[in-house]
Structures are given as C-alpha cells and as structure tokens.
C-alpha atoms as a PDB file:
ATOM      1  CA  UNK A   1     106.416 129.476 107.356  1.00  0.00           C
ATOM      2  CA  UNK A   2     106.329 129.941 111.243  1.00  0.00           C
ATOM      3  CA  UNK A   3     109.007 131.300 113.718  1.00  0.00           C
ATOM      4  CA  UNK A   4     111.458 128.923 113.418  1.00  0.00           C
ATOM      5  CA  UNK A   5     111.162 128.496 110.030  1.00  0.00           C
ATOM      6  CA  UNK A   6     112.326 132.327 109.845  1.00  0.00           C
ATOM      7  CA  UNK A   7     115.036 131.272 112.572  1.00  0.00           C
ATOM      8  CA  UNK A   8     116.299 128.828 110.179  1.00  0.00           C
ATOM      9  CA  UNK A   9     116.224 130.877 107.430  1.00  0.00           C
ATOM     10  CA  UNK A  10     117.901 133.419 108.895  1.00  0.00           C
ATOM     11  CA  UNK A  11     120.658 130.746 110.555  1.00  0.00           C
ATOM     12  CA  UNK A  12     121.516 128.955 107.418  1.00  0.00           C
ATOM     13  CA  UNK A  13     121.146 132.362 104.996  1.00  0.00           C
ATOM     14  CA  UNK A  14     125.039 133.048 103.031  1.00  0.00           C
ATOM     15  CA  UNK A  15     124.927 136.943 104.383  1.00  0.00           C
ATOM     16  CA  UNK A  16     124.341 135.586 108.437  1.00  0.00           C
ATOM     17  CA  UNK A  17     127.175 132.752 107.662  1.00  0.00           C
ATOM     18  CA  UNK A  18     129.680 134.812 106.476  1.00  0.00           C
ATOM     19  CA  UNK A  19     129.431 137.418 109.356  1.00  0.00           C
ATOM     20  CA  UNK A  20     129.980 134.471 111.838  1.00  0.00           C
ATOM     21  CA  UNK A  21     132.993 133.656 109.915  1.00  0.00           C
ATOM     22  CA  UNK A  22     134.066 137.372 109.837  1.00  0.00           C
ATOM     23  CA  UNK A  23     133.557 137.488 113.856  1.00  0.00           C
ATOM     24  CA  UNK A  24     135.596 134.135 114.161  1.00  0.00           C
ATOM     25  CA  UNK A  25     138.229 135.891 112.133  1.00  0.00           C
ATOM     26  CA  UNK A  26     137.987 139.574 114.162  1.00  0.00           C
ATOM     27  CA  UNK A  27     138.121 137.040 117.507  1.00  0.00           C
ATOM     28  CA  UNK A  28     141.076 135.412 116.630  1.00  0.00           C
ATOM     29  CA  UNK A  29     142.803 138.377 116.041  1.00  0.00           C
ATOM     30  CA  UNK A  30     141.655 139.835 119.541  1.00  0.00           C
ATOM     31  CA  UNK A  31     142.815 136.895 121.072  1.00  0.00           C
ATOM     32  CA  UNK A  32     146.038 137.332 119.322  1.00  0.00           C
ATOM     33  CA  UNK A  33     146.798 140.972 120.554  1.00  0.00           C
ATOM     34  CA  UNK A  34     146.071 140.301 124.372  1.00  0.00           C
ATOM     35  CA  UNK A  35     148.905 138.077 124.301  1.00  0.00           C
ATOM     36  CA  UNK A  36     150.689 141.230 123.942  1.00  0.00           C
ATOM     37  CA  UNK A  37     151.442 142.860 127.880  1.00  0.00           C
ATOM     38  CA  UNK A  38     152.109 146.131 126.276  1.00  0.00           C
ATOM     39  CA  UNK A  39     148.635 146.295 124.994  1.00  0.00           C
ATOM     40  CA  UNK A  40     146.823 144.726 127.862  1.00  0.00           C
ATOM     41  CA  UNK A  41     148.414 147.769 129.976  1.00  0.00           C
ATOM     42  CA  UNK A  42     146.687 150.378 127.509  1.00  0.00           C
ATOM     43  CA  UNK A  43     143.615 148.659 125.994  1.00  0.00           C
ATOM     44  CA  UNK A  44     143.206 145.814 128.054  1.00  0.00           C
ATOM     45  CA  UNK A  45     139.387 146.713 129.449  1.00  0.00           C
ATOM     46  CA  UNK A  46     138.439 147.438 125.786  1.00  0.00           C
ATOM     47  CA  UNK A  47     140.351 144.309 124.515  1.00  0.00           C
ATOM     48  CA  UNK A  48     137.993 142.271 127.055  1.00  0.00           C
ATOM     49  CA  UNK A  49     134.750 144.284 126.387  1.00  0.00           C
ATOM     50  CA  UNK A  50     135.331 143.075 122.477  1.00  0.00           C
ATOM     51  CA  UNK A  51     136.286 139.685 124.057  1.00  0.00           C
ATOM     52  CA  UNK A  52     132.965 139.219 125.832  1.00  0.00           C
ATOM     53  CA  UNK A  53     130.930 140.942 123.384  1.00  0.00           C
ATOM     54  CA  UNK A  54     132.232 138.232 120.567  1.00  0.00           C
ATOM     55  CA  UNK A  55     131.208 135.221 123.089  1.00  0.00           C
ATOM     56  CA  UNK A  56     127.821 136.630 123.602  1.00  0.00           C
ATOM     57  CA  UNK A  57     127.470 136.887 119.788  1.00  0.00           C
ATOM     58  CA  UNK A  58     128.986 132.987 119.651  1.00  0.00           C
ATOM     59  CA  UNK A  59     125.948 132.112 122.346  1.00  0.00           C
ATOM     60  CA  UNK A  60     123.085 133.582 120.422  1.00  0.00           C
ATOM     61  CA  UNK A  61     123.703 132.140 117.301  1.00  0.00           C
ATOM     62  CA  UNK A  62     124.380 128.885 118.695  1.00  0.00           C
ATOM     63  CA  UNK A  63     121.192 129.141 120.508  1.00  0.00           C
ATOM     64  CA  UNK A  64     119.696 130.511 117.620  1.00  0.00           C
ATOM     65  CA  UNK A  65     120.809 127.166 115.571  1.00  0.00           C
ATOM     66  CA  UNK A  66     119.606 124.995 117.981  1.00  0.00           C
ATOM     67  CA  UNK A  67     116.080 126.661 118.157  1.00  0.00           C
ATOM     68  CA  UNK A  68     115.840 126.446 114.400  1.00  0.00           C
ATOM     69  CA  UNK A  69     116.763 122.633 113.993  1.00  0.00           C
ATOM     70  CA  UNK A  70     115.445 121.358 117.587  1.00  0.00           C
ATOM     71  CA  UNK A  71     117.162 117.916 118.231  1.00  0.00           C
ATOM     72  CA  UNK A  72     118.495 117.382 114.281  1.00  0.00           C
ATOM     73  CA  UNK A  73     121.293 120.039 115.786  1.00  0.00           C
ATOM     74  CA  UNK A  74     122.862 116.940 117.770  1.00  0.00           C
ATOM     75  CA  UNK A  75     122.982 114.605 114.566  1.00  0.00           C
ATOM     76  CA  UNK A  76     125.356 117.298 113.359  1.00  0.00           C
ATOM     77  CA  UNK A  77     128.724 116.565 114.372  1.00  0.00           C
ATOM     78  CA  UNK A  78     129.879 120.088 113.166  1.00  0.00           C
ATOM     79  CA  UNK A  79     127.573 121.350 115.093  1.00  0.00           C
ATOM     80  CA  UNK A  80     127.943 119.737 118.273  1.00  0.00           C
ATOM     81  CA  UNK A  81     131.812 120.525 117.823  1.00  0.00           C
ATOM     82  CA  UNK A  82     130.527 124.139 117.921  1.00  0.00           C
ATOM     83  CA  UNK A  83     128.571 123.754 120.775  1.00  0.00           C
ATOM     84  CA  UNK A  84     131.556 122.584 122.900  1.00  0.00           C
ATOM     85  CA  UNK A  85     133.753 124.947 121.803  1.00  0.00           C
ATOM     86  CA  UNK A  86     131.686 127.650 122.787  1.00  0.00           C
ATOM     87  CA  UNK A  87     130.789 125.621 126.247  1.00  0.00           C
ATOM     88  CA  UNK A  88     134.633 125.721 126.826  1.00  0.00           C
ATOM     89  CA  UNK A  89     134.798 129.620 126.631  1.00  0.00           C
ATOM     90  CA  UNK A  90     131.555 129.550 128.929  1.00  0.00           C
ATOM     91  CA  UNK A  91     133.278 128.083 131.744  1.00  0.00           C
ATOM     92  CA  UNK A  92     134.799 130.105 134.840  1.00  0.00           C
ATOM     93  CA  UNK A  93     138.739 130.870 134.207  1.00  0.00           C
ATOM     94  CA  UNK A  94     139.372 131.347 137.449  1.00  0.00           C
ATOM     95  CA  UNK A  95     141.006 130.095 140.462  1.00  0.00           C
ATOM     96  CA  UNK A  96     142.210 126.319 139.330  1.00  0.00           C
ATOM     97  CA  UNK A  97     140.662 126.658 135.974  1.00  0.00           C
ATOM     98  CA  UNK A  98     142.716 129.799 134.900  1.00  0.00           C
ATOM     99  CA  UNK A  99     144.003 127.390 132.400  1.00  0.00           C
ATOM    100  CA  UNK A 100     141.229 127.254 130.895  1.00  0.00           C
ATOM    101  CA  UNK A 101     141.520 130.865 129.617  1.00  0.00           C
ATOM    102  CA  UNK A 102     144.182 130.099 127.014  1.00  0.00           C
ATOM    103  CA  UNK A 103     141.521 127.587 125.501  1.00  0.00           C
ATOM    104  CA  UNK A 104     139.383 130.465 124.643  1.00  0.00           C
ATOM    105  CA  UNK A 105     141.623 130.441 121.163  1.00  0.00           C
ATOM    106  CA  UNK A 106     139.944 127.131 120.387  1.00  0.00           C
ATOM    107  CA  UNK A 107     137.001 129.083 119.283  1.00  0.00           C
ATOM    108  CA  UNK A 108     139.040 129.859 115.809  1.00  0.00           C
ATOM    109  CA  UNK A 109     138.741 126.184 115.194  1.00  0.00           C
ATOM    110  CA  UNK A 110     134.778 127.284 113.944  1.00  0.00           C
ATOM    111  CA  UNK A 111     136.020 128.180 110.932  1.00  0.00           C
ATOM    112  CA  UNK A 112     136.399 124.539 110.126  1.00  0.00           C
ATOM    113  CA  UNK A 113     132.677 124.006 110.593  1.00  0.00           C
ATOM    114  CA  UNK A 114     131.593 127.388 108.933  1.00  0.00           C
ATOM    115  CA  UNK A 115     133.817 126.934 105.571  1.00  0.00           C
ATOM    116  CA  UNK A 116     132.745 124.210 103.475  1.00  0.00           C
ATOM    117  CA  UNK A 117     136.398 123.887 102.228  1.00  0.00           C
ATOM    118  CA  UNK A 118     137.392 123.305 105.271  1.00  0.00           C
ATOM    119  CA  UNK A 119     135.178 120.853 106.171  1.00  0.00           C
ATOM    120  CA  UNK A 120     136.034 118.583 103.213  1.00  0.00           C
ATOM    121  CA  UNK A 121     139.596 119.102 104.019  1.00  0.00           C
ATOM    122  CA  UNK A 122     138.895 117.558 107.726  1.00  0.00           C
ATOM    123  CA  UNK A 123     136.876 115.229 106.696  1.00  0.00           C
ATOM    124  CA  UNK A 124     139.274 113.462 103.395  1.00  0.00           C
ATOM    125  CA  UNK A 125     141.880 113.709 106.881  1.00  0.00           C
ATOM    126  CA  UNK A 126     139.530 111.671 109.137  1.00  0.00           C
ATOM    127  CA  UNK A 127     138.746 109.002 105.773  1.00  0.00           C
ATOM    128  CA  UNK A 128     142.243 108.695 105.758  1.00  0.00           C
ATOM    129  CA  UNK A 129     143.021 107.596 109.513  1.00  0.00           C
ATOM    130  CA  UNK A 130     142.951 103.796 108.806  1.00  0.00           C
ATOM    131  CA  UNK A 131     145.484 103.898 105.702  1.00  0.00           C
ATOM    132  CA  UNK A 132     147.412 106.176 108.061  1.00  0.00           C
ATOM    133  CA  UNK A 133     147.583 104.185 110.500  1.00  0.00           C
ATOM    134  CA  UNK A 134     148.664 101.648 108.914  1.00  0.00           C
ATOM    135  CA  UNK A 135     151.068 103.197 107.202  1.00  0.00           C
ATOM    136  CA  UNK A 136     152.387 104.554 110.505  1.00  0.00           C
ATOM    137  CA  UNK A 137     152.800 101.133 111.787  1.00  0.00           C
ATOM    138  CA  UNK A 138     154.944 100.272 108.552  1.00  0.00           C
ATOM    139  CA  UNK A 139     157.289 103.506 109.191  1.00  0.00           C
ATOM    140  CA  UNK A 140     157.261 102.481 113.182  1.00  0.00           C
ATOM    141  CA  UNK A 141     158.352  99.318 111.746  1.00  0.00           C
ATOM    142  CA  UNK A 142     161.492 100.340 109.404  1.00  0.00           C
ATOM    143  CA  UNK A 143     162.500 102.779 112.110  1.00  0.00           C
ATOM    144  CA  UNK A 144     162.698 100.091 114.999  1.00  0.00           C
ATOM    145  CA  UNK A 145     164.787  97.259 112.866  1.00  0.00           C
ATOM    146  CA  UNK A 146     167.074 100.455 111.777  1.00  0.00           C
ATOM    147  CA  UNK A 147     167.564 100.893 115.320  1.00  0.00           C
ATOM    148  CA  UNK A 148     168.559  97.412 116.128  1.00  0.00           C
ATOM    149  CA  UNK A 149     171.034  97.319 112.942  1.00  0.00           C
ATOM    150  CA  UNK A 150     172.178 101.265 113.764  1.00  0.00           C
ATOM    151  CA  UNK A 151     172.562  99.836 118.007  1.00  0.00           C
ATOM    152  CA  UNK A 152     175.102  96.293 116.631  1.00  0.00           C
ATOM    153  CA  UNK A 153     176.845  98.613 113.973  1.00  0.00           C
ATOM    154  CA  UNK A 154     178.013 101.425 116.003  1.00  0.00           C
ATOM    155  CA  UNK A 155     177.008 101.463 119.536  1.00  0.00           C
ATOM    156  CA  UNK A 156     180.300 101.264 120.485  1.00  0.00           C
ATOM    157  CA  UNK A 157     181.906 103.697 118.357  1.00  0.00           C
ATOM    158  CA  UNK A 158     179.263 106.289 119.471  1.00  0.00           C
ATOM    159  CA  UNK A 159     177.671 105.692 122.827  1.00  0.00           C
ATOM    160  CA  UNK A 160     176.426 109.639 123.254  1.00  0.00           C
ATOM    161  CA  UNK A 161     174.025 108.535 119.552  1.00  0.00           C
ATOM    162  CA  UNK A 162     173.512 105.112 119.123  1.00  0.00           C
ATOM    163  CA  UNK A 163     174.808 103.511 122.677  1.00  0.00           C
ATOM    164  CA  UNK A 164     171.210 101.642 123.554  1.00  0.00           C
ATOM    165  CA  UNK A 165     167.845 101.425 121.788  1.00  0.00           C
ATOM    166  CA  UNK A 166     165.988 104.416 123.311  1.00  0.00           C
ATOM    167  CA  UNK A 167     169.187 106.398 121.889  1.00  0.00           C
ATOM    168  CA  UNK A 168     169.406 104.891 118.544  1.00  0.00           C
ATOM    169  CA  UNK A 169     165.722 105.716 118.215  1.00  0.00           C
ATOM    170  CA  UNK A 170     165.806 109.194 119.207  1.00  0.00           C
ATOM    171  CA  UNK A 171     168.949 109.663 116.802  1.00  0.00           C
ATOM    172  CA  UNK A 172     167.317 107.981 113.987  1.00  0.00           C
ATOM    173  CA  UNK A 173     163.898 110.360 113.954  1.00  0.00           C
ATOM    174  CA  UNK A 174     166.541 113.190 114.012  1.00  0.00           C
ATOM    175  CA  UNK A 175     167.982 111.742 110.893  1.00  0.00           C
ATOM    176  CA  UNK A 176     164.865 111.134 109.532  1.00  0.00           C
ATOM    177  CA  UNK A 177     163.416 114.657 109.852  1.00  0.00           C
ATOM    178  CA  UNK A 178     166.827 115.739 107.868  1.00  0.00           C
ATOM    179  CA  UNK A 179     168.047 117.750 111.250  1.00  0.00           C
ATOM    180  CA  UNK A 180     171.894 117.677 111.480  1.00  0.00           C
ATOM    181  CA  UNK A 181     171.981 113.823 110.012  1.00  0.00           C
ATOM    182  CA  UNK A 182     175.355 114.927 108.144  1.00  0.00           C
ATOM    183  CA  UNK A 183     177.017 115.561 111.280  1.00  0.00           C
ATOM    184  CA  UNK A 184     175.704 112.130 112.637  1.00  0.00           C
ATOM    185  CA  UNK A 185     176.781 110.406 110.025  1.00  0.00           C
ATOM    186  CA  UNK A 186     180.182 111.799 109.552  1.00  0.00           C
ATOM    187  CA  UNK A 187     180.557 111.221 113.575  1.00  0.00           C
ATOM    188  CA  UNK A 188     180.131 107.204 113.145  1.00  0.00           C
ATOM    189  CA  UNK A 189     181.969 107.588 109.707  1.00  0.00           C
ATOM    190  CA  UNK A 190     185.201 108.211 111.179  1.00  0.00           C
ATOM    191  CA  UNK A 191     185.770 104.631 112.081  1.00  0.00           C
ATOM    192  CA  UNK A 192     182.970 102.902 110.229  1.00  0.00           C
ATOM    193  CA  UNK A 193     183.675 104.826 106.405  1.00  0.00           C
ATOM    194  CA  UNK A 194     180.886 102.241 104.698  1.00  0.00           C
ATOM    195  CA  UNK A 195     178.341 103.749 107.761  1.00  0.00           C
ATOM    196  CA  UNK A 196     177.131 106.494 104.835  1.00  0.00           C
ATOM    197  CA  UNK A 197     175.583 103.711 103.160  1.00  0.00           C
ATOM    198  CA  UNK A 198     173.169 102.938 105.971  1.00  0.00           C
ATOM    199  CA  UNK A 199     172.021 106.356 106.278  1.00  0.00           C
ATOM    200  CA  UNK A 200     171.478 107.114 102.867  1.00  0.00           C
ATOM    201  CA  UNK A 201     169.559 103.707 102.536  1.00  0.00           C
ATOM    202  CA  UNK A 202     167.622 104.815 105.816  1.00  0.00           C
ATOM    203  CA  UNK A 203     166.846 108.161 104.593  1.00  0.00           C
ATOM    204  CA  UNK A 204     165.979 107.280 101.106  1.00  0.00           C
ATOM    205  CA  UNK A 205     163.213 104.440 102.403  1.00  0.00           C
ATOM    206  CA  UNK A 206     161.857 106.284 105.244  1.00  0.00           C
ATOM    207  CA  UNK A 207     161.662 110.101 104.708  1.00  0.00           C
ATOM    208  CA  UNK A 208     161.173 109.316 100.930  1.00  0.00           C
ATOM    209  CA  UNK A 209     159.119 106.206 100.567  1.00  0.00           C
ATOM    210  CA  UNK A 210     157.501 105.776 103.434  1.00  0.00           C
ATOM    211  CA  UNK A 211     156.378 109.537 104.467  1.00  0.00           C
ATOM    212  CA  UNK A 212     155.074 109.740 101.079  1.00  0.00           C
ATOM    213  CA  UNK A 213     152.891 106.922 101.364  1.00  0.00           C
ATOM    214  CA  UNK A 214     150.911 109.515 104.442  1.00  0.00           C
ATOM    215  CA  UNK A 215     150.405 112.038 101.462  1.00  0.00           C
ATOM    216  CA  UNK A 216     149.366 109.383  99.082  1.00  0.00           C
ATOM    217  CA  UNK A 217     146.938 107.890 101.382  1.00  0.00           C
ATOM    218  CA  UNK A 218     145.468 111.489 102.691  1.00  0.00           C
ATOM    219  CA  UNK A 219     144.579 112.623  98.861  1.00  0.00           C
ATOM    220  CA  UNK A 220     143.360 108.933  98.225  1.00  0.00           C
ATOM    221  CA  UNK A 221     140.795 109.926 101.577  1.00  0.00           C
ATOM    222  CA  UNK A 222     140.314 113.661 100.121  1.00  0.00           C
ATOM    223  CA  UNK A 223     139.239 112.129  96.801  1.00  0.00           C
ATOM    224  CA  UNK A 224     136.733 110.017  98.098  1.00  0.00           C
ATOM    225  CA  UNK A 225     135.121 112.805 100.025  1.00  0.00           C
ATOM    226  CA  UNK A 226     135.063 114.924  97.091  1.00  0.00           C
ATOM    227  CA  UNK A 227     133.929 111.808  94.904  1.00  0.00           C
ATOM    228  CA  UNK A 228     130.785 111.193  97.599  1.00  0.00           C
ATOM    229  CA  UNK A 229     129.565 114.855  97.468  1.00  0.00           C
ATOM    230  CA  UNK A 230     129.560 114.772  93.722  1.00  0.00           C
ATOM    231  CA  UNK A 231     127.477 111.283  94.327  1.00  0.00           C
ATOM    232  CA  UNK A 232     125.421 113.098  97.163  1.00  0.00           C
ATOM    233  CA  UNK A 233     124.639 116.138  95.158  1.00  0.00           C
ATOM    234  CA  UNK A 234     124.218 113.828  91.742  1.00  0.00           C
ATOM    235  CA  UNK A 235     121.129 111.808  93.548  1.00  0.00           C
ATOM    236  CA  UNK A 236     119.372 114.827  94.887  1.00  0.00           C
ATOM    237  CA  UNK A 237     119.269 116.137  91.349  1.00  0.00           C
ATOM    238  CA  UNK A 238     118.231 113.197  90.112  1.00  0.00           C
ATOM    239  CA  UNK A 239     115.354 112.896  92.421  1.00  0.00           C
ATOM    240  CA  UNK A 240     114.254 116.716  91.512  1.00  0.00           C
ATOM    241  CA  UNK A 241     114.285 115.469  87.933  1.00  0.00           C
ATOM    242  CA  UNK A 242     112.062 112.582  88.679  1.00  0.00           C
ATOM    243  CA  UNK A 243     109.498 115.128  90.944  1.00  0.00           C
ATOM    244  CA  UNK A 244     109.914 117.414  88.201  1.00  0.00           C
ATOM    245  CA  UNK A 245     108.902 114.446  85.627  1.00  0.00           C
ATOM    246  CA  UNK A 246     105.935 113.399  88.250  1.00  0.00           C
ATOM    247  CA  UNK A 247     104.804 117.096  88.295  1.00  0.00           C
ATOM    248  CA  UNK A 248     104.745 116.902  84.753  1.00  0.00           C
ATOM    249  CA  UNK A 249     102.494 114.125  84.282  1.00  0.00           C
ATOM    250  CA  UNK A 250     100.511 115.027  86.700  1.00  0.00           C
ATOM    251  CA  UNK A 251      99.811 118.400  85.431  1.00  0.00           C
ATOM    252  CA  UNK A 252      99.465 116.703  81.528  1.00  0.00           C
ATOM    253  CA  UNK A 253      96.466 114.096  83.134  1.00  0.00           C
ATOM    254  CA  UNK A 254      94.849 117.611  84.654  1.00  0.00           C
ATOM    255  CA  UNK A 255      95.051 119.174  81.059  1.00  0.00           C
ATOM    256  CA  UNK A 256      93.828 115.759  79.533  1.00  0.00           C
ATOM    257  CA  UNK A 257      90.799 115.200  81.705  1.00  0.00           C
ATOM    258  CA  UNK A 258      88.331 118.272  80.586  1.00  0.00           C
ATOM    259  CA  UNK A 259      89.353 116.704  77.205  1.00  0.00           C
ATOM    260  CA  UNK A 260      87.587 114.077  78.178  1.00  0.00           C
ATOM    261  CA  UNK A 261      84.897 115.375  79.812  1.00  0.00           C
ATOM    262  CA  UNK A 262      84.145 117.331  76.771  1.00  0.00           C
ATOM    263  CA  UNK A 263      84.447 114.232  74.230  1.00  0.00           C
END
C-alpha cells in the first residue's frame, strides 16, 4: 500500500470520521456563542483563535480527501458540497463581503455529508422533488380557485381580507396554516352565516388532504432510497459470493492437479 493508500485509509477510517463530525459539532456551537456581544467583549480573541483553528482543521482534511481519491473526489457530490462549503469560509469577510461572515454557519451543514443517516434523509427528499412538485402545483391549484370563489362570496363584505385576489390569497394561506382562521371566518360570518361551510371545506381539502399528500410522497422517495441501498449492498454481496465460489474452484483444480500428476 503506498502513501495515499495510507491517506485514504486514514480519511475514510470510523475513528478520523467521527472526530470531523465531533469538530462540526464543537464549531457550531462556537459559532453559536459569538453571536452573543457579552461574550465577544470577554472571550472574543479566544472565541476566534478556536474559530480559525476549526477552519484550518476543515482545510486539511479536505485536502487530505482530495489527495487520497485524486479526481474520483469530484464524482462525489457530497464531497464537492464539502469543498464549497469550506471555500465559502475561505473567502475574505471584509469590506463588501462582511456578509459573508454570517455564512461561516453553513459549515454545520457537513454533518449531512459525514452522517450516513443524514445523507439518506437528503437524498429520499431530493427523490421526492418531482411528486412534490407536482403535488405543489395541485395545492397552488385548490388555493387559487378558493380565492376566486372566497373574492365573488365576500369581497364586499370584507374588503381589509378578501377585497381583491392578491388579498384573498394572502388570507387564505393564513387560514390554511390554521393562524387566526376562526377570527376570519367569524368576521365574513356575520353577514354571510353559511360562509363556515367554505372554510371548513377549504381547510379540510387543503391542510388535510392535500399537505398530506407532501408527506406521503417524501416517505414514498425515502423508501426507495432505502430500498436501492438494500439492492446496492445485496449485489456487492452477491458478487463476493461468486469470487468467493471462483476462489474456490480455483483452489479445488490446484488440489486436483498433483492428483493427477501422480496418477
């Protein structure tokens, strides 16, 4: 095994891993307390002595990765997400770019690439982007005609909620998020006293059906994922078990041919 070899031993070994994750964790809480003035005032050279410290520890083992697996690193997506996290911290916060100092805390986002949990977790969300967006465009859908019904029915009993589209829209994601929709309702009930029927219809199709459908559709993606790991990891055994058989054979002709010499 040369150098790198060792690198990548050493890069992908459980013990290294798990101290990245602890110094992601110990980061993100360091990050956390110089948000706090009174602490800056006391501690604030040590806080950003730490700081810098933890970013020179993010650069050498992402330089350390990339030595070990050379130009496989960039087939990675994970790991390219690392590598522009860490690129972000790199750059000067100063001047113009102050802003870019509160984007340091985007460096606790590498504990979705170091977890394996995690991962699966972001990855059963990404499956699930084309069933949600399409069940975002059915919920876009229910909530515009609601608006134009909501707009004809009582527009001009209550101007302030439901006087033009733009309104009715606003007011009807309130009601759909369940914030203050009682109040709303008993508002427009005062001279429309059927009106409850139209919210509880509303409510009962889109914060009931229709959000639910996002949940269904995200554990349908999740399950896939998990489903195609079990696949992934179900193939590689099965092609040890046919290099184990091979070896096998192999080693039974070597045992069989001084046999045959003998005879």
């Amino acid at each position: 095994m040369g150098f790198r070899g060792q690198v990548r031993t050493l890069v992908e070994h459980e013990r290294f891993q798990m101290i990245v994750i602890w110094v992601i964790v110990a980061n993100a809480a360091l990050l956390g307390l110089e948000t706090s003035r009174s602490l800056m005032s006391a501690t604030g050279s040590t806080l950003h002595v730490l700081d810098h410290a933890m970013l020179a520890f993010f650069v050498v083992e992402l330089v350390l990765r990339l030595y070990a697996h050379g130009p496989r690193f960039f087939r990675d997506p994970w790991s390219v997400f690392d590598l522009v996290v860490v690129g972000i911290s790199l750059l000067p916060a100063a001047g113009p770019l102050a802003v870019l100092r509160a984007l340091r805390i985007l460096r606790v986002l590498r504990l979705v690439s170091a977890v394996p949990s995690l991962r699966r977790v972001v990855a059963g969300l990404l499956a699930a982007v084309p069933g949600m967006a399409s069940v975002g465009a059915l919920l876009a859908l229910v909530i515009y005609v609601s608006a134009v019904i909501a707009t004809n029915l009582f527009g001009a009993t209550s101007p302030d909620r439901f006087g033009n589209l733009g309104t009715t829209l606003f007011t009807l994601f309130q009601t759909m998020t369940g914030e203050a929709w009682p109040d709303i309702a008993a508002e427009v009930m005062d001279s429309h006293p059927g009106a409850w029927v139209f919210f509880v219809v509303y409510i009962l199709v889109v914060s009931f059906a229709v959000l639910n459908l996002f949940i269904a559709v995200i554990v349908s993606g999740m399950e896939h994922q998990v489903q195609d790991e079990l696949e992934a990891v179900g193939t590689k055994d099965d092609l040890i078990l046919a290099e184990l058989r091979a070896l096998r054979a192999e080693v039974a002709e070597l045992r069989e041919e001084p046999r045959d010499l003998i005879a």
